[in-house]
Protein backbone atom coordinates (compact mmCIF):
# COMPACT_ATOMS: atom_id res chain seq x y z
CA UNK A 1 -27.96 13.11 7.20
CA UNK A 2 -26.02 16.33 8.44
CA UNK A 3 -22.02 15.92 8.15
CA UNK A 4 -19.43 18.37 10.16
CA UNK A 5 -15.94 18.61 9.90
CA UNK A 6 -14.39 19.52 13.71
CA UNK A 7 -10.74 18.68 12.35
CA UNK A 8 -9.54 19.33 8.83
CA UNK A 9 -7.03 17.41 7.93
CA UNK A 10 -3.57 19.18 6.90
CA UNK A 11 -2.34 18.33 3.76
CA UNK A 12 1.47 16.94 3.79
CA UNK A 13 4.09 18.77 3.96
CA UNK A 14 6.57 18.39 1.30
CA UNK A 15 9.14 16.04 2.95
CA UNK A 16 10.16 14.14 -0.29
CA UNK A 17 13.78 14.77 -1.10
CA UNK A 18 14.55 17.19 -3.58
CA UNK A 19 16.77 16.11 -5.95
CA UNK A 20 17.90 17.72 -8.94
CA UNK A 21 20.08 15.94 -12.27
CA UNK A 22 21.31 17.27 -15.51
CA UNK A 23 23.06 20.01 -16.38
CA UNK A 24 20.13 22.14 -15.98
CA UNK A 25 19.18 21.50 -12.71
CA UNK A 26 16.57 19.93 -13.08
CA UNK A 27 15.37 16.33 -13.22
CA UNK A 28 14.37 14.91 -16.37
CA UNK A 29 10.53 14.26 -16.82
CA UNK A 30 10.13 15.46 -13.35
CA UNK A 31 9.55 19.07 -12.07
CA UNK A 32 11.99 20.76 -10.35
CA UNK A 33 9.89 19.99 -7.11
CA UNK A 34 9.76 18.13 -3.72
CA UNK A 35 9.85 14.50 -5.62
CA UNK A 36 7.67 12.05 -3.38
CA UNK A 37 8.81 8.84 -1.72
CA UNK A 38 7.42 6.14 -3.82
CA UNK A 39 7.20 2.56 -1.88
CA UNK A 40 6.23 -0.11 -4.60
CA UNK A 41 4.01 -2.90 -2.25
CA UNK A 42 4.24 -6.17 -3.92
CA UNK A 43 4.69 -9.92 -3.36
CA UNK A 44 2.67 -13.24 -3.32
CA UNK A 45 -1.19 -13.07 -3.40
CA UNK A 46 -2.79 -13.81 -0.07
CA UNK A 47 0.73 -13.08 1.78
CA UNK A 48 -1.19 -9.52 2.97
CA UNK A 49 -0.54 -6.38 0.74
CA UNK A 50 -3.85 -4.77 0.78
CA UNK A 51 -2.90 -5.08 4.64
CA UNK A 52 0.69 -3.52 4.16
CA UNK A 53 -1.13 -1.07 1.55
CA UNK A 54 -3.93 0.17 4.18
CA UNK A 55 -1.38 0.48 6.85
CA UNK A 56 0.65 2.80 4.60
CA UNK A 57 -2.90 4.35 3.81
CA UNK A 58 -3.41 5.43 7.41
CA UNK A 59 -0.27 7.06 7.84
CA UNK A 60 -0.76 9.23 5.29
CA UNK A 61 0.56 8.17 2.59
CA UNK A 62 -1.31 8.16 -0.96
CA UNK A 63 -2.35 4.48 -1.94
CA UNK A 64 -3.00 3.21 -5.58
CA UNK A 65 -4.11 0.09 -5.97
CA UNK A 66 -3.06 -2.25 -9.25
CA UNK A 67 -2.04 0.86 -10.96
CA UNK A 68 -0.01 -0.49 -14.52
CA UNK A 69 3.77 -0.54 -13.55
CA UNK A 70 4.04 1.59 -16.82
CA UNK A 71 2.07 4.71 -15.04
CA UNK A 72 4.13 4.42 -12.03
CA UNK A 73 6.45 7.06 -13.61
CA UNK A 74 3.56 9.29 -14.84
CA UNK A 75 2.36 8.99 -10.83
CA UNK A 76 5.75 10.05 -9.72
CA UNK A 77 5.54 13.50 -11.85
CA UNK A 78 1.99 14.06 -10.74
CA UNK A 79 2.26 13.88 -7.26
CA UNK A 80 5.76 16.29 -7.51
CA UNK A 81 3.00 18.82 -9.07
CA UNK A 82 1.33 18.79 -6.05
CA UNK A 83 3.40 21.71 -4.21
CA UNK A 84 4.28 18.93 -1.42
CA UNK A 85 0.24 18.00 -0.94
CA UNK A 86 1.40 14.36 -2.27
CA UNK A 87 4.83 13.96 -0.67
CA UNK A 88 4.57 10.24 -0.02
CA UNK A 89 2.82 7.46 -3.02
CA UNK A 90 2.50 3.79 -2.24
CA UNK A 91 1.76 1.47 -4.93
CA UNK A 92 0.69 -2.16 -5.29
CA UNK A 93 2.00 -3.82 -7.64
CA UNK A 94 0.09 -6.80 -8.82
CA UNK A 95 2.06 -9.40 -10.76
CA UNK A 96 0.33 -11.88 -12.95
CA UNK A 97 2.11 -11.75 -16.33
CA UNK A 98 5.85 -11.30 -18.01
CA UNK A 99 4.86 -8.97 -19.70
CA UNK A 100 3.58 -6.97 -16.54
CA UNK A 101 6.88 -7.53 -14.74
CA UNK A 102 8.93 -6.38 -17.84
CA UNK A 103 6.98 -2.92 -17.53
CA UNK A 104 7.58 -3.15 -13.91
CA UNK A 105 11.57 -3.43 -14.50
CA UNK A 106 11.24 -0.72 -16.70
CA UNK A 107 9.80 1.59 -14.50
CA UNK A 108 11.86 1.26 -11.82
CA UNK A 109 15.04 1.66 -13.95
CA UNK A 110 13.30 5.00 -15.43
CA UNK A 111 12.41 6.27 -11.71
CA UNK A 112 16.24 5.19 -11.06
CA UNK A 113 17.72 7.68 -14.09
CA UNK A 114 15.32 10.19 -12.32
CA UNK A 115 17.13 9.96 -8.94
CA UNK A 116 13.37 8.90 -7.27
CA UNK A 117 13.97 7.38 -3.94
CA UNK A 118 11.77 4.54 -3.80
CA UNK A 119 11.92 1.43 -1.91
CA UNK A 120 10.17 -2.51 -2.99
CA UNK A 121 8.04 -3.90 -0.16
CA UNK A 122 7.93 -7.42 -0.45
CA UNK A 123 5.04 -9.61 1.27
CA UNK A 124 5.94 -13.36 1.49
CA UNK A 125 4.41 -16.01 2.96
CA UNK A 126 4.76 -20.29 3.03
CA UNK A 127 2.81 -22.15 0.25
CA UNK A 128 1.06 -24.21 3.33
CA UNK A 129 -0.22 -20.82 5.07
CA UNK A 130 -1.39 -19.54 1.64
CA UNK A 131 -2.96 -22.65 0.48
CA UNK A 132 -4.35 -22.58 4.23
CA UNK A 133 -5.78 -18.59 3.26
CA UNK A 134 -7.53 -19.26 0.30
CA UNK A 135 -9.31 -22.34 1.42
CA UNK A 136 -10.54 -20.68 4.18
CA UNK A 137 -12.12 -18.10 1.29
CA UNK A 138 -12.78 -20.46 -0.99
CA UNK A 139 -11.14 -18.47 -3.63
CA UNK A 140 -8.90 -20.17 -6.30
CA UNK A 141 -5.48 -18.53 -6.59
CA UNK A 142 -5.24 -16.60 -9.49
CA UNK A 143 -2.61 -18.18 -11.65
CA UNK A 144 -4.00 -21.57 -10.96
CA UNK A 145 -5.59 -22.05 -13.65
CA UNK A 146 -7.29 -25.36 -14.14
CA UNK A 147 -4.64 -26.68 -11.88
CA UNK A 148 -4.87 -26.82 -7.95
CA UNK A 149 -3.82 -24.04 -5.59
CA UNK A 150 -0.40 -24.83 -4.98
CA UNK A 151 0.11 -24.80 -8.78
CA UNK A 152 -0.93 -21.17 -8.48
CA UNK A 153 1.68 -20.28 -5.85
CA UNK A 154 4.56 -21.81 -7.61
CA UNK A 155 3.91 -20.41 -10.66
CA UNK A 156 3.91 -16.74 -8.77
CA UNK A 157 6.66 -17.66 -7.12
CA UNK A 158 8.86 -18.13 -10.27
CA UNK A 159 7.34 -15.07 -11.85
CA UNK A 160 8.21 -13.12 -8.57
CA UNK A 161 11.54 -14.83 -7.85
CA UNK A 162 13.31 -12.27 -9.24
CA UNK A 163 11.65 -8.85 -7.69
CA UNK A 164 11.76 -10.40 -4.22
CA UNK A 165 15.22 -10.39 -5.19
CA UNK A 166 15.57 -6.59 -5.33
CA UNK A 167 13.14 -6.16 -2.44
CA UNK A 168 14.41 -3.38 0.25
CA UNK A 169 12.26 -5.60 2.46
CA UNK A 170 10.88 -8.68 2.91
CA UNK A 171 7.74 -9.45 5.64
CA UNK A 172 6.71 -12.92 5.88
CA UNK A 173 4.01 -13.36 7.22
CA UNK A 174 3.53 -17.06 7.73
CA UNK A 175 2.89 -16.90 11.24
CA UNK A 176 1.63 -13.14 11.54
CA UNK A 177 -2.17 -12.07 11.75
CA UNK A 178 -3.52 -8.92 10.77
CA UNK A 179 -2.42 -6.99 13.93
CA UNK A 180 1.24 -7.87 13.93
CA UNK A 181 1.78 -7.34 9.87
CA UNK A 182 0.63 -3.63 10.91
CA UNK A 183 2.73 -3.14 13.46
CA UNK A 184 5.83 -3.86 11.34
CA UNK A 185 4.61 -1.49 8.82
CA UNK A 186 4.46 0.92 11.39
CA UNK A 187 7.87 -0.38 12.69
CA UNK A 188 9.27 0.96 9.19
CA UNK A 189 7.05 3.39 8.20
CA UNK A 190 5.37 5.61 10.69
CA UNK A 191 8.62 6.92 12.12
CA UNK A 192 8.41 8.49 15.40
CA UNK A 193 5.35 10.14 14.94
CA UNK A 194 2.44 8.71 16.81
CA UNK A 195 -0.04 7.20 14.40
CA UNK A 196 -3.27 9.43 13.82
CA UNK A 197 -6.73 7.87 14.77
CA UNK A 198 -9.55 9.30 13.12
CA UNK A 199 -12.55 9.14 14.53
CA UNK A 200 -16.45 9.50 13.57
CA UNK A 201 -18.94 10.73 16.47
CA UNK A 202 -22.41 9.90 14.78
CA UNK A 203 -25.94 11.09 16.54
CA UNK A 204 -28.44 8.59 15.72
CA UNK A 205 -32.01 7.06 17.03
CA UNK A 206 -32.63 3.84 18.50
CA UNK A 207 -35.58 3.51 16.81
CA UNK A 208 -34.43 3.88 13.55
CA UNK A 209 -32.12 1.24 14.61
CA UNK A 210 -28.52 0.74 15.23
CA UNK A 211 -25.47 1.64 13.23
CA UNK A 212 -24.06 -1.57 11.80
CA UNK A 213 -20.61 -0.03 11.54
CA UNK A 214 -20.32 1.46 15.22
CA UNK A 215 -17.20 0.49 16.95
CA UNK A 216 -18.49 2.20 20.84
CA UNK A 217 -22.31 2.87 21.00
CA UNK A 218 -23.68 4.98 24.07
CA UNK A 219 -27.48 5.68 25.04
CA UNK A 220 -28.31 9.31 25.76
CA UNK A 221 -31.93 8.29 26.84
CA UNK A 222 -30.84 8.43 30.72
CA UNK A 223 -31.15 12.27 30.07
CA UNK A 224 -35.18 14.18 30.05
CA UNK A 225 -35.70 14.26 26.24
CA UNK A 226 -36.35 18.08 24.93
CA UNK A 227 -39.11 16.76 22.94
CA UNK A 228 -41.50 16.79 25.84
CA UNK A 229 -40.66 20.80 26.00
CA UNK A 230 -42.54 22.31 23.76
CA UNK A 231 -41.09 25.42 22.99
CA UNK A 232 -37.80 23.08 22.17
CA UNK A 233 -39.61 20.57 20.01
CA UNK A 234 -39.44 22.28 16.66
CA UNK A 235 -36.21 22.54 16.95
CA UNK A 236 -32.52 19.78 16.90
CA UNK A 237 -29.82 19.77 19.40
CA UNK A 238 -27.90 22.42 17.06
CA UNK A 239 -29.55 24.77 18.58
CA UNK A 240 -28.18 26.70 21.35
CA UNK A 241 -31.20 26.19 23.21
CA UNK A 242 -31.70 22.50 22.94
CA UNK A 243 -27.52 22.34 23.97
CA UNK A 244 -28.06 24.41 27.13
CA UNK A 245 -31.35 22.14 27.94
CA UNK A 246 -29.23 19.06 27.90
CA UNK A 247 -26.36 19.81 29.58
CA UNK A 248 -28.47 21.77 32.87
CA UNK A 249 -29.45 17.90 32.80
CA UNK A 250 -28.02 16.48 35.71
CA UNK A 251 -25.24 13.58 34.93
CA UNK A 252 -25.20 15.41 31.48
CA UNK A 253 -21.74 17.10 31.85
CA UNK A 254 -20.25 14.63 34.16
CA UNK A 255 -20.72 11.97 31.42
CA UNK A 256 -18.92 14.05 28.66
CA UNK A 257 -16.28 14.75 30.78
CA UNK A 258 -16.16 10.82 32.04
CA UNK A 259 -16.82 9.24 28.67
CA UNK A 260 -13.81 11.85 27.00
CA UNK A 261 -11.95 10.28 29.87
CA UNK A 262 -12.46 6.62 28.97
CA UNK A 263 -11.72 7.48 25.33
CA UNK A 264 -8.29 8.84 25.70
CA UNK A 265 -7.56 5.55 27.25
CA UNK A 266 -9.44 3.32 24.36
CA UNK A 267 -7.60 5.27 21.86
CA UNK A 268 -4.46 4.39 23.07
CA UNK A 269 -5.31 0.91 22.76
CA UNK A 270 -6.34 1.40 19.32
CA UNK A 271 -2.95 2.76 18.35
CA UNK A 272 -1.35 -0.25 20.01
CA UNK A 273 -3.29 -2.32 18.15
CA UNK A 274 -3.34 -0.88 14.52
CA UNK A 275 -6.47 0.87 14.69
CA UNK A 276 -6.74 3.98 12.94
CA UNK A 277 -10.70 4.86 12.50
CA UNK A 278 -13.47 4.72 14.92
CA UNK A 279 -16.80 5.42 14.74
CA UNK A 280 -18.63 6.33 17.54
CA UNK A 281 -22.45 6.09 17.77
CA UNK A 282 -24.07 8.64 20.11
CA UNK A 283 -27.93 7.79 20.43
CA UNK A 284 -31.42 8.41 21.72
CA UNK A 285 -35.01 7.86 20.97
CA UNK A 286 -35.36 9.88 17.44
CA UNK A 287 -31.62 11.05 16.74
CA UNK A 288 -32.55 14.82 16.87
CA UNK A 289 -31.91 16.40 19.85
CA UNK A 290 -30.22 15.15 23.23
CA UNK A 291 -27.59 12.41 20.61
CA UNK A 292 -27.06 15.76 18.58
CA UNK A 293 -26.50 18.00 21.37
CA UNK A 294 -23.83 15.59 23.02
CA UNK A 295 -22.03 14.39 20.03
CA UNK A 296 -21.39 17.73 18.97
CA UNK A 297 -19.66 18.17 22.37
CA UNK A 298 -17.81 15.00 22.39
CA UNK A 299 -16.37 15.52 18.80
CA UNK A 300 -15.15 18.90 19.78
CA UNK A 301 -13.57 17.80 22.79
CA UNK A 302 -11.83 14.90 20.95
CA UNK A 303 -10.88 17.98 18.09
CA UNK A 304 -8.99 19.65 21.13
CA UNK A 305 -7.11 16.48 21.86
CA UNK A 306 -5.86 16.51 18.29
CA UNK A 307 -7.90 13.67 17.20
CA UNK A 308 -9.15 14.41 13.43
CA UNK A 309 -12.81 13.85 13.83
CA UNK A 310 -15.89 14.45 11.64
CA UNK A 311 -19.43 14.72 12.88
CA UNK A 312 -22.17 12.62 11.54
CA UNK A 313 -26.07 13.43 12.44
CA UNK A 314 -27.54 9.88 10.94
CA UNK A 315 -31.24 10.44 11.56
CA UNK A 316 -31.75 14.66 12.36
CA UNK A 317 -34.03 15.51 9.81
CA UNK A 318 -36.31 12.45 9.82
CA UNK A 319 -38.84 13.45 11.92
């Protein structure tokens, strides 16, 4: 499997405020650097923050999952070490004991003597939807114990009773599904940049059968397959030679220049509707020379519309 990068992606810049305390000018425990914006996700399980956390995930922001409220300080004066690379953490903040939320209020206080701006994301949700969510997994809650499921949710809902309470905001999301809990993320997140969409262009060969994790799959078998040249067999649609082959083909250029067409407009949906990757599977009979040859094409034009995309050749090679 061959892997090309048309797009690398820029690190951040550092837009965390830089603030400075002491009578040195500088902030204790923390370098005197671009300190980032820390969000802590929490809230009750099943109510959606590894949602809320993904969201944050895809625009840009540096995720960690569970991390020990303890280390959230330590994660603070790592990323302000990153010369502005990490200028925005999120962290998800699990819950599940007192002495877990005693660390918790400890951290925040110490982040609060350090002049970190930080904000408490607080995912809430009706005990009948999330008795409704985990029967529909068939997952007990955690905290229920040898009890039932709603015994679960009130006991997190006293041990949470009192962060929700210093929450900069609260999402319930009784009545929201996946799409609409992303969308008020972005609401209060993404500012007003556009969200990015990422995309993966992937060459592959029907017979070696279809990716399972293609979002758009398109045939390139309408085209005369090099393979029957023989001077062009040896070689993959890489080369020059193979390229120019294809796209003499006629139909060959008019369907790049159609099919870039039809994907502005799909991936405008797809930033409607909270969609951040795609993966598009280019494909014909082996994967080697006419799926190469276009994807290649279709992942730089995508580059030039300032989608970050990354090239994928699934099967070249397994001839």
């Amino acid at each position: 499997m061959t892997v090309n990068k048309h797009d690398e992606q820029q690190g951040q810049s550092g837009d965390g405020a830089h603030v400075s305390t002491g009578t040195n000018g500088e902030t204790p425990g923390v370098p005197d650097a671009a300190i980032p914006e820390l969000v802590i996700i929490s809230g009750m399980s099943g109510a959606g923050r590894s949602t809320a956390a993904k969201c944050l995930e895809d625009l840009g922001w540096f995720v960690v999952d569970n991390l020990p409220p303890a280390l959230i300080p330590t994660m603070v004066e790592l990323g302000a070490r990153s010369q502005g690379n990490v200028a925005r953490i999120a962290v998800v903040v699990d819950v599940r004991g007192r002495r877990f939320f005693d660390n918790l209020r400890e951290s925040l206080a110490d982040l609060d003597s350090k002049g970190v701006t930080r904000r408490i994301v607080f995912l809430e949700s009706s005990d009948e939807a999330l008795v409704r969510r985990f029967e529909s997994v068939r997952r007990p809650h955690p905290l229920q114990g040898d009890g039932r499921i709603v015994d679960g949710i009130a006991a997190e809902r006293e041990l949470l009773r009192e962060l929700r309470g210093d929450a900069d905001l609260v999402i319930d999301t009784s009545s929201l599904n996946v799409h609409e809990l992303r969308a008020k993320m972005d609401a209060q997140f993404a500012g007003d940049e556009e969200p990015e969409l990422r995309a993966t262009v992937m060459s592959f060969g029907f017979k070696y059968g279809l990716p399972v994790d293609a979002d758009l799959v398109v045939d390139m078998r309408f085209l005369p397959n090099p393979h029957w040249v023989p001077e062009l067999r040896p070689f993959t649609g890489l080369n020059e030679e193979v390229a120019a082959y294809v796209f003499n083909q006629p139909g060959a250029k008019e369907f790049l220049d159609g099919y870039t067409e039809l994907l502005q407009m799909v991936a405008a949906g797809y930033r409607r509707e909270g969609k951040r990757y795609v993966t598009i599977a280019v494909g014909c009979t082996g994967g080697k020379h006419r799926s190469v040859a276009m994807s290649e094409k279709l992942a730089a034009r995508l580059a030039a519309e300032g989608v970050e995309t990354v090239v994928v050749h699934r099967d070249m090679g397994r001839e």
